[in-house]
Protein backbone atom coordinates (compact mmCIF):
# COMPACT_ATOMS: atom_id res chain seq x y z
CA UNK A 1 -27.31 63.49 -26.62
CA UNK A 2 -30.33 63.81 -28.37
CA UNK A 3 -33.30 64.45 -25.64
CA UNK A 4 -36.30 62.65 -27.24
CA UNK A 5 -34.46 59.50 -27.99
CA UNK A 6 -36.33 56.80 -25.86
CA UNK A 7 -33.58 55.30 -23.22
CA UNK A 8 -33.17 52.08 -24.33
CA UNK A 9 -31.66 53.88 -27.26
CA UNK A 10 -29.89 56.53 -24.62
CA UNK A 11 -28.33 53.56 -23.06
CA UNK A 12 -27.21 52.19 -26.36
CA UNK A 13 -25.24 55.20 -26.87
CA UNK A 14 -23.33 55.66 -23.53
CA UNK A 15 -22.51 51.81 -23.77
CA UNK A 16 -21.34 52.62 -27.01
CA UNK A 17 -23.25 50.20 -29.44
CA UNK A 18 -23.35 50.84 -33.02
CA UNK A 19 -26.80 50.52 -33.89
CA UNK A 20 -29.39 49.52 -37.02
CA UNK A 21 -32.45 51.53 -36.48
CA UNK A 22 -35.56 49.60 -37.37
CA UNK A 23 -39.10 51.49 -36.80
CA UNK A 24 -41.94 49.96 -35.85
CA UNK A 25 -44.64 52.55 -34.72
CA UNK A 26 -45.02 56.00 -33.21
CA UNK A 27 -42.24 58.35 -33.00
CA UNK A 28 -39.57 55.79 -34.56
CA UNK A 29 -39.53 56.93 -37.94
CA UNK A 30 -37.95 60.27 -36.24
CA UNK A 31 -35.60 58.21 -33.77
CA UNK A 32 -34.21 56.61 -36.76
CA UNK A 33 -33.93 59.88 -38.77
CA UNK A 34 -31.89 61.35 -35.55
CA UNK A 35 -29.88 58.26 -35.21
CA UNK A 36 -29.17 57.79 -39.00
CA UNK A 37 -28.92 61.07 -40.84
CA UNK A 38 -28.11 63.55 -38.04
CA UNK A 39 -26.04 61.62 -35.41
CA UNK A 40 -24.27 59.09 -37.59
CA UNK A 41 -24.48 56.47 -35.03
CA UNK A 42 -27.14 53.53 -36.97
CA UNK A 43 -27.61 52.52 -40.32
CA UNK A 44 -31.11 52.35 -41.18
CA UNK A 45 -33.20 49.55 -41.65
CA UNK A 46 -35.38 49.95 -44.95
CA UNK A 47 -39.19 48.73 -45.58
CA UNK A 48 -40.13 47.26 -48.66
CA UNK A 49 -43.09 48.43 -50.60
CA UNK A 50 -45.40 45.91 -48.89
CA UNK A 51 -43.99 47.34 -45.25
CA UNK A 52 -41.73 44.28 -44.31
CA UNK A 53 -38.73 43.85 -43.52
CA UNK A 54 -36.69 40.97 -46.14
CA UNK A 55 -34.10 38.73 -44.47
CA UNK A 56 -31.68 40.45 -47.07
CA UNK A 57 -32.16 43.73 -45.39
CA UNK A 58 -31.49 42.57 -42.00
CA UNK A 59 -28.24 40.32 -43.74
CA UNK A 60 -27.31 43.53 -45.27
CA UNK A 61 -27.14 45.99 -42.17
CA UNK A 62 -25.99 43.68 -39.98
CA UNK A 63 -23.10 43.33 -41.79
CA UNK A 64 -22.87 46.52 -42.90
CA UNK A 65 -22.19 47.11 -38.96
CA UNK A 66 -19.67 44.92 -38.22
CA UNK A 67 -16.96 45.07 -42.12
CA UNK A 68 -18.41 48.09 -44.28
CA UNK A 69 -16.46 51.82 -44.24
CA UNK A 70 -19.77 53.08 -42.88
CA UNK A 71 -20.05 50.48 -40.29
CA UNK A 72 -16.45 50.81 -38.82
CA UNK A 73 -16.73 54.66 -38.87
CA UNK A 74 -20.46 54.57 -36.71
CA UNK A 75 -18.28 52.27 -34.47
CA UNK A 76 -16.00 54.60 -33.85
CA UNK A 77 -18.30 57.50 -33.85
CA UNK A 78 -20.35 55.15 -31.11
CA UNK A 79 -17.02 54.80 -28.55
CA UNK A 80 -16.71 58.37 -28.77
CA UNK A 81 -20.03 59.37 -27.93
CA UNK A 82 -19.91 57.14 -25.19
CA UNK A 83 -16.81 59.07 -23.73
CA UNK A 84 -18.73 61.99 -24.04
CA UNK A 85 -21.95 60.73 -22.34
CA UNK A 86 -19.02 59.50 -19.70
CA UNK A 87 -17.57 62.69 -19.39
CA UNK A 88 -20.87 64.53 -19.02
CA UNK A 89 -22.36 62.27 -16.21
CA UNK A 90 -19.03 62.36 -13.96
CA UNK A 91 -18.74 65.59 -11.07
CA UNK A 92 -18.14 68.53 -12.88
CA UNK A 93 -19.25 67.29 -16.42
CA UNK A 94 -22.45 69.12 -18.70
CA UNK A 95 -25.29 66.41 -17.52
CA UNK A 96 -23.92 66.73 -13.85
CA UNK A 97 -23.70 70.10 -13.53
CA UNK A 98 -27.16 70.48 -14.85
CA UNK A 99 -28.91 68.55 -12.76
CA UNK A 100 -27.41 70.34 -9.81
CA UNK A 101 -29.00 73.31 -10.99
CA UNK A 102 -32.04 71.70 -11.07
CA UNK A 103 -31.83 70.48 -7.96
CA UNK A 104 -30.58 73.89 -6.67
CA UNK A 105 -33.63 75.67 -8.16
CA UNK A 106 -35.92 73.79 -6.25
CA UNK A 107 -34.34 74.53 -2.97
């Protein structure tokens, strides 16, 4: 997974929840260019010139989540990423092993 994603979006991801990224401040514009355009796993929630939000939009991607192409495949791509965060967090798996080694190097 992505390491500067903030958790709440981390834990989105291993419970494998599709996701509309909507930015508010600081570093979310990038979250929701990592979520959207590199991972696949949000569709993104656009501004309007006036930097609001319209009902319409929210209507839109909402939906667009739960009966468009591109919302059935970032469900599926969501369910496997959370077998993959699953995989890596049990014994033996990436996240496991490397925070053994972390721990080991500070032995």
């Amino acid at each position: 997974l992505h390491n500067s994603l903030p958790h709440s979006t981390l834990e989105a991801v291993c419970a494998g929840v599709p996701l509309v990224a909507w930015p508010l401040y600081a570093e979310q514009t990038l979250n929701r260019a990592v979520l959207v355009e590199e991972m696949k796993l949000a569709l993104s929630m656009n501004e309007s010139e006036d930097g609001f939000v319209s009902a319409d939009e929210v209507e839109k991607n909402l939906r667009g989540l739960m009966v468009s192409d591109e919302g059935i495949l970032i469900k599926e791509r969501a369910l496997t990423m959370k077998n993959a965060a699953k995989a890596a967090m049990i014994e033996g798996g990436s996240s496991h092993v490397a925070l053994s080694k972390l721990v080991e190097s500070w032995n």
